[in-house]
Protein backbone atom coordinates (compact mmCIF):
# COMPACT_ATOMS: atom_id res chain seq x y z
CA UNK A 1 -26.16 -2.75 -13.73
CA UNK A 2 -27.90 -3.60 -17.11
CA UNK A 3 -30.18 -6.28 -18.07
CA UNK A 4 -27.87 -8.44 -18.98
CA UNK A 5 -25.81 -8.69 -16.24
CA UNK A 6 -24.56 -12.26 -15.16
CA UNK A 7 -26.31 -11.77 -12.08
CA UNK A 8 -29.41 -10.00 -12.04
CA UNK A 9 -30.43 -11.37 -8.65
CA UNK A 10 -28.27 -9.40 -6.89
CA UNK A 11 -30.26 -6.50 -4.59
CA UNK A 12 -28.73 -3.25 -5.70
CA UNK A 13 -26.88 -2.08 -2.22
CA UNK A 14 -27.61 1.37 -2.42
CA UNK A 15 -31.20 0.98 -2.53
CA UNK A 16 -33.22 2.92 -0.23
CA UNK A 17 -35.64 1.04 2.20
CA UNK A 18 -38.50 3.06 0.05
CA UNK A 19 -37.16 0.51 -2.63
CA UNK A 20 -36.82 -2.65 -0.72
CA UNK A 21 -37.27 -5.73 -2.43
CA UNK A 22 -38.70 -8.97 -2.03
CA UNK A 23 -36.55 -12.31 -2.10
CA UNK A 24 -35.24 -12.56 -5.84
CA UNK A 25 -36.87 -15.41 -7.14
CA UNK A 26 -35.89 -17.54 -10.37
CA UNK A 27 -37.88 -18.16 -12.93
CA UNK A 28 -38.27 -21.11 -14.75
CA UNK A 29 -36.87 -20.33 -18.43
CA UNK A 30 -35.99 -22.48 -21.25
CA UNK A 31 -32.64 -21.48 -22.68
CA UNK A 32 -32.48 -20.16 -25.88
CA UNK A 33 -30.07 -19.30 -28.86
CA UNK A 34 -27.27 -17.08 -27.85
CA UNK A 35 -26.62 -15.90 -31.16
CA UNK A 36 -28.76 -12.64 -32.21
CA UNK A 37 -30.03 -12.23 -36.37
CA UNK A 38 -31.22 -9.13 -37.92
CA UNK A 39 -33.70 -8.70 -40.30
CA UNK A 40 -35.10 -5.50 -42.75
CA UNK A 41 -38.78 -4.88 -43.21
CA UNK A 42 -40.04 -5.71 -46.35
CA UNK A 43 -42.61 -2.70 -47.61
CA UNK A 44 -45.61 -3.21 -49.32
CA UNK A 45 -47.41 -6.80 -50.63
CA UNK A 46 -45.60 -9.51 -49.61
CA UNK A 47 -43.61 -8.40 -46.60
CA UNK A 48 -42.05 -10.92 -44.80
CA UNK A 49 -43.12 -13.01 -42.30
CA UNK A 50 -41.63 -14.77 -39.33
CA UNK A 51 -43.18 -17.59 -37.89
CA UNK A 52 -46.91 -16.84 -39.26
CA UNK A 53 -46.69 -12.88 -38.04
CA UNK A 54 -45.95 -10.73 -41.02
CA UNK A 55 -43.84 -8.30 -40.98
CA UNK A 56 -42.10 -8.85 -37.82
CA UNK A 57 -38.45 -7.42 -38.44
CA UNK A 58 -36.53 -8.45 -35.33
CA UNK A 59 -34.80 -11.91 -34.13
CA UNK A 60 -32.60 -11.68 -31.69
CA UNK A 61 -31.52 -14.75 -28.69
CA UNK A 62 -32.35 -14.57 -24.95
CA UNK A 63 -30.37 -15.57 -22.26
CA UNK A 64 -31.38 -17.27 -19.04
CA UNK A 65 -31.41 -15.43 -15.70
CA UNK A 66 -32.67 -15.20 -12.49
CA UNK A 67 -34.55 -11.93 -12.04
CA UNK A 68 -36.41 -10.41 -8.68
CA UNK A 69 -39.86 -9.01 -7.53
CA UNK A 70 -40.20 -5.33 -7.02
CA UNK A 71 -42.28 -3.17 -5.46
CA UNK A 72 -45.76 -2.13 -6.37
CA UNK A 73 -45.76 1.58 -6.24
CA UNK A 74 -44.91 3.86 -8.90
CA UNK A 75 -43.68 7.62 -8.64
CA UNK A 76 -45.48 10.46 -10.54
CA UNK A 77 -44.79 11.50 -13.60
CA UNK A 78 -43.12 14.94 -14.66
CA UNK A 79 -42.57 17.08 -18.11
CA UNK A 80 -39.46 16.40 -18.63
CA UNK A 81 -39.21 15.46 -22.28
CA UNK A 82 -39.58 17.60 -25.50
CA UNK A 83 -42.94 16.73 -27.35
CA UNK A 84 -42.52 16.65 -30.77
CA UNK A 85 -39.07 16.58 -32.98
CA UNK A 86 -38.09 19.81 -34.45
CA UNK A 87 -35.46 20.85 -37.14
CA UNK A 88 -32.68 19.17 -36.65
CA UNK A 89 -33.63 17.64 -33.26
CA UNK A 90 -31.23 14.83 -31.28
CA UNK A 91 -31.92 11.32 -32.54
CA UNK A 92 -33.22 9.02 -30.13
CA UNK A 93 -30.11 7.33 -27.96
CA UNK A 94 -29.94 3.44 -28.53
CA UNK A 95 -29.72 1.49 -25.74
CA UNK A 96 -28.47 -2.25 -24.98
CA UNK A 97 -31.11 -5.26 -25.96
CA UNK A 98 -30.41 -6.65 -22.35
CA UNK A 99 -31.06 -10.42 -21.89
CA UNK A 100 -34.88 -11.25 -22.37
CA UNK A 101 -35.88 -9.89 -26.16
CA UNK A 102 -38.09 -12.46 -27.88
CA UNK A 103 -38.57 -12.87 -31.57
CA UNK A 104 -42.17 -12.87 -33.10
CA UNK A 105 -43.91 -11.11 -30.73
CA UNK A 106 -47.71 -11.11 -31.38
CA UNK A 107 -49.21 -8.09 -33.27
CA UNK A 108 -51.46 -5.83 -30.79
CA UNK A 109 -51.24 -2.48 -29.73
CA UNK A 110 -52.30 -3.19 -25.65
CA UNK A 111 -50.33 -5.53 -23.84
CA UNK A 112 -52.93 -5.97 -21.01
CA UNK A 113 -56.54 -7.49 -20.66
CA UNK A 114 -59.34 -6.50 -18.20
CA UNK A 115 -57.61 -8.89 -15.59
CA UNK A 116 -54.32 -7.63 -15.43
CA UNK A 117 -52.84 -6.50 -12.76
CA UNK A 118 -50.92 -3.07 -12.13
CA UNK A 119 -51.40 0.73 -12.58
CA UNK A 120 -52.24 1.18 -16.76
CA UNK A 121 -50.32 3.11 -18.77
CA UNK A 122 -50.76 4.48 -21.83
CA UNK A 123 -48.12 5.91 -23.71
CA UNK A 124 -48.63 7.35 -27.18
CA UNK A 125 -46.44 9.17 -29.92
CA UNK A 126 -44.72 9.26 -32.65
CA UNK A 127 -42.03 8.44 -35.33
CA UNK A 128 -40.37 11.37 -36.53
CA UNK A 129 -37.38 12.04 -38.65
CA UNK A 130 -35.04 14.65 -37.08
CA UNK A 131 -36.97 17.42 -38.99
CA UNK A 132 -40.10 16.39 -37.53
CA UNK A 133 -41.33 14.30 -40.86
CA UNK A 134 -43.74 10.97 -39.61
CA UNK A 135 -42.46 8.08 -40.57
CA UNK A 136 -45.71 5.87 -41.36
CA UNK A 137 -45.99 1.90 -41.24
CA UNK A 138 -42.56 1.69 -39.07
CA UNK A 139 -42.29 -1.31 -37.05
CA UNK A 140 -42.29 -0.98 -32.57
CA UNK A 141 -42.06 -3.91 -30.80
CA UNK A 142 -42.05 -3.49 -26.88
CA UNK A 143 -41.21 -5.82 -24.16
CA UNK A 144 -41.10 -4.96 -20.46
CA UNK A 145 -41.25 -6.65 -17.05
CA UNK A 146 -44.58 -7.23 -15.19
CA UNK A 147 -45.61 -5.22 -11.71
CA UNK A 148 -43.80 -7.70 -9.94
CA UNK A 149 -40.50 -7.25 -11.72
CA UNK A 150 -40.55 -10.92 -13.94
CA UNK A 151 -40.13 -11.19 -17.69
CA UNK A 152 -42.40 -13.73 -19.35
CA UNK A 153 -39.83 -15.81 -20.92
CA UNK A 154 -41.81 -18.66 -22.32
CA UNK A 155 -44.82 -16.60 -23.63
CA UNK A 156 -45.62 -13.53 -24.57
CA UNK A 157 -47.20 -11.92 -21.74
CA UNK A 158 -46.46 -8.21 -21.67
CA UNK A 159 -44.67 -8.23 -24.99
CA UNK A 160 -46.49 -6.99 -28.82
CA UNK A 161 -45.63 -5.14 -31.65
CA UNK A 162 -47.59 -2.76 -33.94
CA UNK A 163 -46.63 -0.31 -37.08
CA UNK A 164 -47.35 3.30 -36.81
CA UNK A 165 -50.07 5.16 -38.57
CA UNK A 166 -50.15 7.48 -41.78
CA UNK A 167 -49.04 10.51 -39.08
CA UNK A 168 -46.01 7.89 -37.77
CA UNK A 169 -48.35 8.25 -34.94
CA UNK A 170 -48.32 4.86 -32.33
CA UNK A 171 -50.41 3.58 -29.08
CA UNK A 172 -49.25 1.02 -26.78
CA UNK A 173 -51.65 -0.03 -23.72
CA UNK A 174 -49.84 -1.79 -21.14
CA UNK A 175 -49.13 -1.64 -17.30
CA UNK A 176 -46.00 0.39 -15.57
CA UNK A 177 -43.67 -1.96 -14.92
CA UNK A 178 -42.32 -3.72 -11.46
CA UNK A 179 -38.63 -3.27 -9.97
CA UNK A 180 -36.18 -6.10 -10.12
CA UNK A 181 -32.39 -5.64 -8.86
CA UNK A 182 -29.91 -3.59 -10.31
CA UNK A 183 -32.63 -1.50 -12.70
CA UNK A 184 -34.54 1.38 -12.32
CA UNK A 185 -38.23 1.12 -14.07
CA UNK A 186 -38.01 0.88 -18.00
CA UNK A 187 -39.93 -0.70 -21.09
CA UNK A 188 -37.78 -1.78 -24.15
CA UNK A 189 -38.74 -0.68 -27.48
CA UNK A 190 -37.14 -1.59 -31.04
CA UNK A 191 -38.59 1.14 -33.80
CA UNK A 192 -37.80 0.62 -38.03
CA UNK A 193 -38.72 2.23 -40.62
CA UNK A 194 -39.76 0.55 -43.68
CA UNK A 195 -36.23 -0.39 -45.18
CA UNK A 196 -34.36 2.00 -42.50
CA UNK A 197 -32.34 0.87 -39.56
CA UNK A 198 -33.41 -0.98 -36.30
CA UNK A 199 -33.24 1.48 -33.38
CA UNK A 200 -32.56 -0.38 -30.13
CA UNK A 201 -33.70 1.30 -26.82
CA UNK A 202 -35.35 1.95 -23.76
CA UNK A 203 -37.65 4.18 -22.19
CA UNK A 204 -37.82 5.23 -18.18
CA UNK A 205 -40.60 6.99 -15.72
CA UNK A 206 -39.29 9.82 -14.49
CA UNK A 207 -38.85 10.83 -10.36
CA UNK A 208 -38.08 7.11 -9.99
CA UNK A 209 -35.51 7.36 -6.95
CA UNK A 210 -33.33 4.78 -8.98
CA UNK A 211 -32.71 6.77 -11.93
CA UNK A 212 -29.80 8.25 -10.80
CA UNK A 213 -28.14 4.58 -9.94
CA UNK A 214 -29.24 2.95 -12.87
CA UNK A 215 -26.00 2.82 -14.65
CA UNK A 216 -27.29 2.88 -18.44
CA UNK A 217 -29.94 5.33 -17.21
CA UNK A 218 -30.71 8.26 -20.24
CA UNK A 219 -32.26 11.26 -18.79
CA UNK A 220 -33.19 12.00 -23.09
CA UNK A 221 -35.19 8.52 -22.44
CA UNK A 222 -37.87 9.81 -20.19
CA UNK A 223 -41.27 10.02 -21.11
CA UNK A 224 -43.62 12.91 -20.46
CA UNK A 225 -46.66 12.45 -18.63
CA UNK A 226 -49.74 14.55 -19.84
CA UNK A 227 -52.60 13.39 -17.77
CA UNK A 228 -54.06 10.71 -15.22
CA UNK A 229 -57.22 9.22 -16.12
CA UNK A 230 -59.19 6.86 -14.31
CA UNK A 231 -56.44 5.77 -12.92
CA UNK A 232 -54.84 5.13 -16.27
CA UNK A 233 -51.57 6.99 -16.23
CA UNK A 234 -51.35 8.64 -19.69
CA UNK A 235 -47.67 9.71 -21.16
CA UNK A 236 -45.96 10.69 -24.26
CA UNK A 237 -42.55 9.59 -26.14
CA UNK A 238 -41.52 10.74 -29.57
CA UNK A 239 -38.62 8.68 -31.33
CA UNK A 240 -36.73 10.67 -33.57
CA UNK A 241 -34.80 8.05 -36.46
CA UNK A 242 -32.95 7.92 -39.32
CA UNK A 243 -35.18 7.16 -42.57
């Protein structure tokens, strides 16, 4: 089941009792525009803006749904992915927008504050062209549930994008996200080059027990985890994209 099923609330029947879930609960949303726009980042002086945050190069519409709670554990990480593009190396796989994508994101590489609740990620990288080249000042916006499974749907909470350094090279600081039914753990990404096309996709945790039921699930998706610290869970993703 993807994220934009019609009915998101519904528990996933295979689930383990390791997975259980909570009630699904509702969340208030306002409904928005069904109908999704596309827009190209302007390079250099004078690149566009969308409402007051420059050079924000997505729009797209968000549906309304009801969505659960999941747990609050997490699996450990594993190598699993290769880290760092090489000669003629796979692009990265798009995957579906799903239902809760909001336009004009704030700019900020963390997602989180000193309050926030959850285990902290940190997931770091690059963008690469399929011969390993860095694609600098190209556009990642991220979105992902909170611990507790929810998308902020009237805010911006857990949401932010950022452009990617001289080496293509990007940080996000955020929290691993909660369960919800019908989806294994993920955090949605949207990466352009200056002038290039929008990649659409989605990145998963790997040893997550729902991985294999998850039916848009991309084993090339998983991240690679190269250290704990402080608690901070510290992991790696490379996407490889057409200039």
């Amino acid at each position: 089941m993807a994220d934009n099923d019609p009915n998101p609330a519904t528990p996933d029947p295979g689930t383990p009792s390791s997975d259980a879930q909570t009630d699904p609960v509702e969340t208030n949303q306002a409904t928005p525009s069904s109908r999704t726009r596309r827009f190209w980042i302007a390079t250099g002086i004078g690149a566009m803006t969308l409402a007051g945050v420059s050079g924000v190069a997505f729009a797209a519409g968000t549906r309304r749904g009801a969505i659960g709670r999941g747990d609050r554990g997490a699996a450990p990480l594993r190598d699993l992915t290769p880290s760092m593009a090489d000669e003629d190396d796979e692009l990265t796989p798009p995957q579906e927008e799903g239902p809760y994508f909001k336009a004009n994101s704030p700019e900020r590489p963390s997602l989180v504050d000193a309050s926030a609740s959850g285990t902290r990620l940190s997931l770091s990288g690059k963008v690469v062209s399929r011969s390993g080249i860095p694609f600098g000042k190209a556009l990642l916006d991220f979105w992902q549930a909170d611990p507790n499974g929810a998308y902020d749907n009237r805010g911006y909470a857990l949401r932010g994008h950022q452009f990617s350094g001289a080496d293509g090279g990007y940080r996000l600081e955020t929290v691993i996200p909660g369960l919800y039914p019908g989806r294994t753990r993920h955090i949605h990404v949207k990466v352009q080059t200056p002038g290039g096309p929008i990649l659409t996709t989605q990145v998963y945790f790997p040893d997550e027990a729902r991985n294999a039921r998850d039916g848009i699930f991309d084993p090339r998706l998983l991240m690679k985890q190269t250290a704990t610290e402080n608690g901070v869970l510290v992991a790696t993703f490379d996407f490889v994209v057409a200039g």
